[in-house]
PDB file of N, CA and C in Angstrom:
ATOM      1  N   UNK A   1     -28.424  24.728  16.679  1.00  0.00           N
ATOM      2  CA  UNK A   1     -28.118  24.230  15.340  1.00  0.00           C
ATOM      3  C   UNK A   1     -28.254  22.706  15.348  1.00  0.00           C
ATOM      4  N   UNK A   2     -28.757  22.390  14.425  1.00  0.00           N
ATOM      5  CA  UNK A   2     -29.298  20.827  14.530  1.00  0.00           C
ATOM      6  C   UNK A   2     -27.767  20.330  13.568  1.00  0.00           C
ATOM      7  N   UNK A   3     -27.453  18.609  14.172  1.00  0.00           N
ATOM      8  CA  UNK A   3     -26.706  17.978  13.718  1.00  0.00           C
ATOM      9  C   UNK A   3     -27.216  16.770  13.158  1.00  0.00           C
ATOM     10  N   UNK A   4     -26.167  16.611  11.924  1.00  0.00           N
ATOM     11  CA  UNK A   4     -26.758  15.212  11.398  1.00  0.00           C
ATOM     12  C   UNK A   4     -25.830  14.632  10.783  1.00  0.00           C
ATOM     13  N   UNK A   5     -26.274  13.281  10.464  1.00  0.00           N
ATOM     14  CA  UNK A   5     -24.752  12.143   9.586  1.00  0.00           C
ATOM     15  C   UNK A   5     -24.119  12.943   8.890  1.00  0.00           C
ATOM     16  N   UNK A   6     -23.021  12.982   8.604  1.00  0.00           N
ATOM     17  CA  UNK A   6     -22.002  13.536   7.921  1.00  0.00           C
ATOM     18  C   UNK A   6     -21.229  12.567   6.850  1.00  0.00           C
ATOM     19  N   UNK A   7     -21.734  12.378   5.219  1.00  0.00           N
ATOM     20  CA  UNK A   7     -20.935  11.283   4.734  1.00  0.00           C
ATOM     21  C   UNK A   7     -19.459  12.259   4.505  1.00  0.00           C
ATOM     22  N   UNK A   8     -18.741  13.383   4.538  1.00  0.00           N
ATOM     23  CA  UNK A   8     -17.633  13.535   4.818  1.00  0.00           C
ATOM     24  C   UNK A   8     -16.772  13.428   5.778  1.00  0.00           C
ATOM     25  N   UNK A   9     -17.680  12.947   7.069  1.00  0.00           N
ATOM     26  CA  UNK A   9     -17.160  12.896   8.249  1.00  0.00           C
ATOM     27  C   UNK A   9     -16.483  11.710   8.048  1.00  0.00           C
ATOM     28  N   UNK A  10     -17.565  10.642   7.700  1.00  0.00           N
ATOM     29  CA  UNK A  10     -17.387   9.138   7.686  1.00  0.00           C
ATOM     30  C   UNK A  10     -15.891   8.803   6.735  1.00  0.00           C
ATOM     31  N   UNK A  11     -16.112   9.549   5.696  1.00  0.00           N
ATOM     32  CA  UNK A  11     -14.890   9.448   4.321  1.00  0.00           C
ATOM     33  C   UNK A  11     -13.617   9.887   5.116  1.00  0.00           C
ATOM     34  N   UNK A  12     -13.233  11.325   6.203  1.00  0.00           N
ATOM     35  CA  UNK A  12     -12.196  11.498   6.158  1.00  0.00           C
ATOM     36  C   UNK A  12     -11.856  10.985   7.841  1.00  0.00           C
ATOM     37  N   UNK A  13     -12.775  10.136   8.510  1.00  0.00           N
ATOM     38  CA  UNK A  13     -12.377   9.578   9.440  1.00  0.00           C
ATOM     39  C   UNK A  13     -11.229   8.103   8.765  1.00  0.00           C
ATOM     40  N   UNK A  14     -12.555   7.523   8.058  1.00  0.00           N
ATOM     41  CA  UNK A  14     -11.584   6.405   7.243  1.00  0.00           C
ATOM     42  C   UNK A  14     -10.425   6.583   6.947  1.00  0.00           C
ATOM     43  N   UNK A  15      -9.875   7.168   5.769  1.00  0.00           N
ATOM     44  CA  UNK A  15      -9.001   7.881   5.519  1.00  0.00           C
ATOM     45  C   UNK A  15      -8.018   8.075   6.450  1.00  0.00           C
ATOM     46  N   UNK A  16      -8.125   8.783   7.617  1.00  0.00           N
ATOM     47  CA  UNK A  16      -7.606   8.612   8.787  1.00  0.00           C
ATOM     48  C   UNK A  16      -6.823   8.169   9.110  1.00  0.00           C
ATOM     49  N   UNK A  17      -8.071   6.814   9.375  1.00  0.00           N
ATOM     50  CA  UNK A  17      -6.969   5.559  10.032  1.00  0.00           C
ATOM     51  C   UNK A  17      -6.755   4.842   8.437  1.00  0.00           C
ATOM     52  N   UNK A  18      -6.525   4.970   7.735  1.00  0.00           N
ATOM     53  CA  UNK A  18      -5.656   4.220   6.760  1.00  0.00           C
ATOM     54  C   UNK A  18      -6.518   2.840   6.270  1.00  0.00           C
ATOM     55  N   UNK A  19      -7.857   3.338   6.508  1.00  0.00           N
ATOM     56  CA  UNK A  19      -8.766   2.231   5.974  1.00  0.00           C
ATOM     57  C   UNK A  19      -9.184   2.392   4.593  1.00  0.00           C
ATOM     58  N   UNK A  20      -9.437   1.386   3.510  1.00  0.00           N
ATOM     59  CA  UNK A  20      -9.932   1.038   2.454  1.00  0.00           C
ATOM     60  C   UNK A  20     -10.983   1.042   2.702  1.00  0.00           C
ATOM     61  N   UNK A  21     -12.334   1.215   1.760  1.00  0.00           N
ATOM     62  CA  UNK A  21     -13.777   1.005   1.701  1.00  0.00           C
ATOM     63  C   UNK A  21     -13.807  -0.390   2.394  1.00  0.00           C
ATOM     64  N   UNK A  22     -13.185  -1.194   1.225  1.00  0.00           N
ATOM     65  CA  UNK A  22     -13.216  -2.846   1.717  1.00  0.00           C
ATOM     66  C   UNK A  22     -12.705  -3.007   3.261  1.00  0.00           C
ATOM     67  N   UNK A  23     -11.862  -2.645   3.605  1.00  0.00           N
ATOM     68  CA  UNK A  23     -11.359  -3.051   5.012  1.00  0.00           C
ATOM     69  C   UNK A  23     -12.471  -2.529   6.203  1.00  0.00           C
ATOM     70  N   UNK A  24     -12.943  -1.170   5.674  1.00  0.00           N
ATOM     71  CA  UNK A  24     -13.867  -0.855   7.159  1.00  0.00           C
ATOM     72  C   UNK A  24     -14.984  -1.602   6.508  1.00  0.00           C
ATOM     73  N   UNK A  25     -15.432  -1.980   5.555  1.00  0.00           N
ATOM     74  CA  UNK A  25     -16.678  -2.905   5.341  1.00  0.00           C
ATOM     75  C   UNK A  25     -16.555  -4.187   6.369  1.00  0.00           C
ATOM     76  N   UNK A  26     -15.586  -4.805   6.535  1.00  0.00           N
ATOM     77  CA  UNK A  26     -15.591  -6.121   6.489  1.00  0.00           C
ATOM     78  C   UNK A  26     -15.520  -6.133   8.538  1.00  0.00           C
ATOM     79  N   UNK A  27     -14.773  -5.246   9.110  1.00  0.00           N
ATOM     80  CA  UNK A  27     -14.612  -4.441  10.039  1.00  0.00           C
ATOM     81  C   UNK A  27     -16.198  -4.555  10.376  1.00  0.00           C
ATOM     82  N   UNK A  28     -17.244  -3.950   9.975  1.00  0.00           N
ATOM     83  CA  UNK A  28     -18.523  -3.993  10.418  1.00  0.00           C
ATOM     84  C   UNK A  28     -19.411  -4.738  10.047  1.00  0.00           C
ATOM     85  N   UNK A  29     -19.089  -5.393   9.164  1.00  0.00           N
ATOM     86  CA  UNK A  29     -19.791  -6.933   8.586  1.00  0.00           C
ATOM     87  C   UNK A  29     -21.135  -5.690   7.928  1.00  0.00           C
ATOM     88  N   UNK A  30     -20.487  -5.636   6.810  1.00  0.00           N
ATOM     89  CA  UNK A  30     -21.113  -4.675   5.526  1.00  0.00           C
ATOM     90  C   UNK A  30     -20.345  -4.965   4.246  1.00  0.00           C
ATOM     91  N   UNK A  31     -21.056  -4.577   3.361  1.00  0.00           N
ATOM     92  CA  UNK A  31     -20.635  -4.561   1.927  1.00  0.00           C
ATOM     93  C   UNK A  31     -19.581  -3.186   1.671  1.00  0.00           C
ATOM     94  N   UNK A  32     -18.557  -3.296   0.759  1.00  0.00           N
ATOM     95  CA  UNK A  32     -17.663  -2.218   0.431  1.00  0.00           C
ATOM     96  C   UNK A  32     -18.808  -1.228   0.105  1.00  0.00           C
ATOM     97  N   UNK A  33     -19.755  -1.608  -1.144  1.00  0.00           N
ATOM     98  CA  UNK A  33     -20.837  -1.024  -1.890  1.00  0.00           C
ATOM     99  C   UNK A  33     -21.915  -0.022  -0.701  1.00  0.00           C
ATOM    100  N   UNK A  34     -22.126  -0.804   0.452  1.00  0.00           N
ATOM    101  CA  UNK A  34     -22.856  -0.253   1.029  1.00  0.00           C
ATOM    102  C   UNK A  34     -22.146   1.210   1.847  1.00  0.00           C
ATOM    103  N   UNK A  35     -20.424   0.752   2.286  1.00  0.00           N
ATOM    104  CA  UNK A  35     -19.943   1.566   2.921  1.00  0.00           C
ATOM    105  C   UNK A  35     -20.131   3.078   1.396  1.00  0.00           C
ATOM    106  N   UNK A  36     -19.428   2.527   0.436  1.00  0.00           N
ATOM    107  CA  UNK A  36     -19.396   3.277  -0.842  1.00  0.00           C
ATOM    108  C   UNK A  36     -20.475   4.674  -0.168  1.00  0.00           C
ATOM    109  N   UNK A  37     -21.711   3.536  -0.403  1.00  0.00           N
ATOM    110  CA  UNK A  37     -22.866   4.525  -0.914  1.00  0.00           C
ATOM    111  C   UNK A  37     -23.164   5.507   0.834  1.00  0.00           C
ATOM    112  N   UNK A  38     -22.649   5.213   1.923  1.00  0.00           N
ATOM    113  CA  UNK A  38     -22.629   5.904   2.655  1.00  0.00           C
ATOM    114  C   UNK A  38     -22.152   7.129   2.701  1.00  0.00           C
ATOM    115  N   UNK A  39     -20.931   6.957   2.032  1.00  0.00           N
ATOM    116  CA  UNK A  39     -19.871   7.736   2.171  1.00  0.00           C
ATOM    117  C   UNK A  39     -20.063   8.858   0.897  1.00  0.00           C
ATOM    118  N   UNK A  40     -21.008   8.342  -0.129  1.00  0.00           N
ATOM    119  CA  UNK A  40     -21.613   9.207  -0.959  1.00  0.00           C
ATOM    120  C   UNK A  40     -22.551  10.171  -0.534  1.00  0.00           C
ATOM    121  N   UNK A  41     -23.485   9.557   0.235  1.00  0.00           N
ATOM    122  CA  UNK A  41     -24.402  10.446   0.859  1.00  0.00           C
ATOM    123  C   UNK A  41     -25.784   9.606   0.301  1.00  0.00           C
ATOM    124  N   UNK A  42     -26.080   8.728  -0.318  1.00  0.00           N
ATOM    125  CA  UNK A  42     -27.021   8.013  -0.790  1.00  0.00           C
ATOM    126  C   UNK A  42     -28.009   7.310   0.118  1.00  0.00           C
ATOM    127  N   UNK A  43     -27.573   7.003   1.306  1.00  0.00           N
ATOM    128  CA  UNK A  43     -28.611   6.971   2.523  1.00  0.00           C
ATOM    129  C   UNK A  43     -28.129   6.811   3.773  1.00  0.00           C
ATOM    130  N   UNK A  44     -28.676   7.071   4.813  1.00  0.00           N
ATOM    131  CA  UNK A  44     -28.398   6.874   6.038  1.00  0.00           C
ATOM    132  C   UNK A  44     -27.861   5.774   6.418  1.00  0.00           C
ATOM    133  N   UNK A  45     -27.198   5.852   7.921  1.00  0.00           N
ATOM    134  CA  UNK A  45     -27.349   4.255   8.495  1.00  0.00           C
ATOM    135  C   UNK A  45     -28.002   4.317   9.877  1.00  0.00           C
ATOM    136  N   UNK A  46     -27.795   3.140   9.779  1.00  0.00           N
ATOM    137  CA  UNK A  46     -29.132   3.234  11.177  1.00  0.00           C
ATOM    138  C   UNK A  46     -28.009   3.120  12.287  1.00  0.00           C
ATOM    139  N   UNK A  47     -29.065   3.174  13.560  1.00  0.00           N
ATOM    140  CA  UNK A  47     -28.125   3.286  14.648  1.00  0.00           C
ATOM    141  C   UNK A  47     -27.203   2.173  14.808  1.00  0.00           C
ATOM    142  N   UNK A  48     -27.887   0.779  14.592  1.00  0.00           N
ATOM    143  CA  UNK A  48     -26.670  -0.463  14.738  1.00  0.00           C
ATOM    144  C   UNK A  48     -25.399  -0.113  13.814  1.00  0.00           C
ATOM    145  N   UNK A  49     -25.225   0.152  12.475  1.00  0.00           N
ATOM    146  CA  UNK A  49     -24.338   0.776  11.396  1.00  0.00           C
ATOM    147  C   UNK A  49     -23.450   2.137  12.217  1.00  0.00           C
ATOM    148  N   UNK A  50     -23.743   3.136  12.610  1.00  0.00           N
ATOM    149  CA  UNK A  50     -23.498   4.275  13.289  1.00  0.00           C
ATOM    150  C   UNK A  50     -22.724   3.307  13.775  1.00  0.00           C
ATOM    151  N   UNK A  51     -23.265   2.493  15.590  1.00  0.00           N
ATOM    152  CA  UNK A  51     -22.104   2.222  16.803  1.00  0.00           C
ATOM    153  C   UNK A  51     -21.029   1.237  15.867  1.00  0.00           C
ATOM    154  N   UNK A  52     -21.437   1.108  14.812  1.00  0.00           N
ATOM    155  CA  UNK A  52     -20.196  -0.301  14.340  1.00  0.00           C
ATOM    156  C   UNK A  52     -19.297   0.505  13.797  1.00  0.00           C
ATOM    157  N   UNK A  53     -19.598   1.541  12.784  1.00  0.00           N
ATOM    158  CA  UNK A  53     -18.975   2.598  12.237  1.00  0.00           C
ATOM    159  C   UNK A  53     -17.677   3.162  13.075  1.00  0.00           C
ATOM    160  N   UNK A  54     -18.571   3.713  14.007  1.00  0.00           N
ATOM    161  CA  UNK A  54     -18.345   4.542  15.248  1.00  0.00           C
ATOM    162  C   UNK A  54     -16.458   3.441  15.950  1.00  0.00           C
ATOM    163  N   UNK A  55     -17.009   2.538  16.131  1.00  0.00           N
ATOM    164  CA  UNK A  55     -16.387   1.337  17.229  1.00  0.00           C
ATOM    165  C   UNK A  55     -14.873   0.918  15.870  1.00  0.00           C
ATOM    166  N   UNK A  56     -15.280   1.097  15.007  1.00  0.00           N
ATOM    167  CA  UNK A  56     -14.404   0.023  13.609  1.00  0.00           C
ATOM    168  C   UNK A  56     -13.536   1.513  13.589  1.00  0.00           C
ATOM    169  N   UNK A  57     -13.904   2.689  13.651  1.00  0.00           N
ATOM    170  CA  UNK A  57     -12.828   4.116  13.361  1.00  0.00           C
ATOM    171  C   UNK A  57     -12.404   4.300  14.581  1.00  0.00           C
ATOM    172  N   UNK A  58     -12.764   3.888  15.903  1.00  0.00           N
ATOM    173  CA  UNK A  58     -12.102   4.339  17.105  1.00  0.00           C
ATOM    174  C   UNK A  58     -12.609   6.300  17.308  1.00  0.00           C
ATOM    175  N   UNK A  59     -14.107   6.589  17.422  1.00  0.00           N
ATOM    176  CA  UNK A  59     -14.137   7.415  17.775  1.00  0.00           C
ATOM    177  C   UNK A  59     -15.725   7.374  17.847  1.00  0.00           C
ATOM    178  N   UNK A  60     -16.263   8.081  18.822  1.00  0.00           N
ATOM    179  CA  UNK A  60     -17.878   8.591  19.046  1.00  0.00           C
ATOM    180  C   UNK A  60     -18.365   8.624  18.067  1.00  0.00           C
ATOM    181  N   UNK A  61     -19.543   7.962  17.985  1.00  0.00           N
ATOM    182  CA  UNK A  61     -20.849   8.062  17.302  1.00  0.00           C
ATOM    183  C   UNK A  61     -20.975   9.806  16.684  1.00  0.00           C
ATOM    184  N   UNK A  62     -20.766  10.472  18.075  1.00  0.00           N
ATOM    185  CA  UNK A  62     -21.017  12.277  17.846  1.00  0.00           C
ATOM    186  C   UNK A  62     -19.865  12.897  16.353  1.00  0.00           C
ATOM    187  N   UNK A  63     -19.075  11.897  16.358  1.00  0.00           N
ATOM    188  CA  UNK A  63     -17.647  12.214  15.500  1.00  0.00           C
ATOM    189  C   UNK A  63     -17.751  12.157  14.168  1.00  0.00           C
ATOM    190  N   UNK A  64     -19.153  11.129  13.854  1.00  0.00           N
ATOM    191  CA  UNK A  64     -19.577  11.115  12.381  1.00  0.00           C
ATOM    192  C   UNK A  64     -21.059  11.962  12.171  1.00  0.00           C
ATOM    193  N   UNK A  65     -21.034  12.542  12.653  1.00  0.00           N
ATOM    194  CA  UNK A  65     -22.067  13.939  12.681  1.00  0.00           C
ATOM    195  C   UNK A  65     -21.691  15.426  12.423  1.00  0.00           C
ATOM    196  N   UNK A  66     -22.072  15.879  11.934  1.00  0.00           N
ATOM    197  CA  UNK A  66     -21.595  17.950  11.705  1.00  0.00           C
ATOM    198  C   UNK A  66     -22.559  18.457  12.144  1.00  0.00           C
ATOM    199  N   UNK A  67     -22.504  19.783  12.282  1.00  0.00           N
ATOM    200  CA  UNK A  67     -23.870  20.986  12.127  1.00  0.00           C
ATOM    201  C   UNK A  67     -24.323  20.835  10.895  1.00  0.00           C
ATOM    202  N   UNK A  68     -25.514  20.929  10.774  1.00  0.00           N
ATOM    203  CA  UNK A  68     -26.308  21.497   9.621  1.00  0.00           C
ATOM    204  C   UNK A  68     -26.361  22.357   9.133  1.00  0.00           C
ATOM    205  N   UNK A  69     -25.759  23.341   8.003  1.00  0.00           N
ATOM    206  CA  UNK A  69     -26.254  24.797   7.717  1.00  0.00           C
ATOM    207  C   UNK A  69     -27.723  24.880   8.038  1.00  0.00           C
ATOM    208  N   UNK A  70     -27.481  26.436   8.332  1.00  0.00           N
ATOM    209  CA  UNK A  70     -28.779  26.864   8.234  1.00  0.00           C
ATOM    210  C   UNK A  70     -29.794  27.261   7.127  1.00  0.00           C
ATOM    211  N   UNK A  71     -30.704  27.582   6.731  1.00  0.00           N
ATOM    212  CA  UNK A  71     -30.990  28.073   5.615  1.00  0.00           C
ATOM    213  C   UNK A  71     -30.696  29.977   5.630  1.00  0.00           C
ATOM    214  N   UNK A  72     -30.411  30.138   4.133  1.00  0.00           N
ATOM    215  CA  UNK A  72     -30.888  31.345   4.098  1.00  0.00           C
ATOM    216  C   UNK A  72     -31.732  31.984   4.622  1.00  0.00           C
ATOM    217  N   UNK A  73     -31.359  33.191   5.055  1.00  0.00           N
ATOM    218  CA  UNK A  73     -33.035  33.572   5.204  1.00  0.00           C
ATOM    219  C   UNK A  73     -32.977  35.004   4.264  1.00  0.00           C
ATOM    220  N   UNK A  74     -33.991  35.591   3.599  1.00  0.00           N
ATOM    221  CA  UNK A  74     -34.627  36.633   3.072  1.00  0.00           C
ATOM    222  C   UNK A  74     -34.908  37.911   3.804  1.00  0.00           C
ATOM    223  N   UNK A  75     -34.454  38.853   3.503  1.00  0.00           N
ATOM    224  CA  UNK A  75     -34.553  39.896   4.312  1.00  0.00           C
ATOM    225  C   UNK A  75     -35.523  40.832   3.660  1.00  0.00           C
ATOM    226  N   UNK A  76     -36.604  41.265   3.818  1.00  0.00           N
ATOM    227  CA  UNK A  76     -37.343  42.549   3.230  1.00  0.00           C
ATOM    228  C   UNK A  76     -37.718  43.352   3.299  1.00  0.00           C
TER     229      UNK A  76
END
């Protein structure tokens, strides 16, 4: 099963630790807006964003990742 960014991962890690958009922004030298739109699902981050992410929540890179559903499949 393939894994990938998780913007719910990212939202309820924050959350978590008792961080504001603004506070883990500033934490990784990012915009609130940019964390925002992460946490929406509006685009990726790259790997430098990930380890800062990762390092600013106190947990693995692997920690803001899920499984992927699979697709349906069709039976006939």
């Amino acid at each position: 099963m393939a894994r990938r960014f998780s913007s719910q991962c990212l939202r309820e890690r924050r959350t978590a630790a008792s961080l504001k958009t603004e506070e883990l922004a500033l934490r990784i030298g990012r915009t609130a807006a940019s964390v925002y739109a992460l946490e929406k699902g509006y685009f990726l981050p790259s790997v430098t964003v990930l380890a800062a992410l990762a390092d600013a929540l106190n947990c693995s890179v692997d920690d803001l990742f899920a499984d992927e559903p699979q697709p349906a499949q069709l039976v006939a």
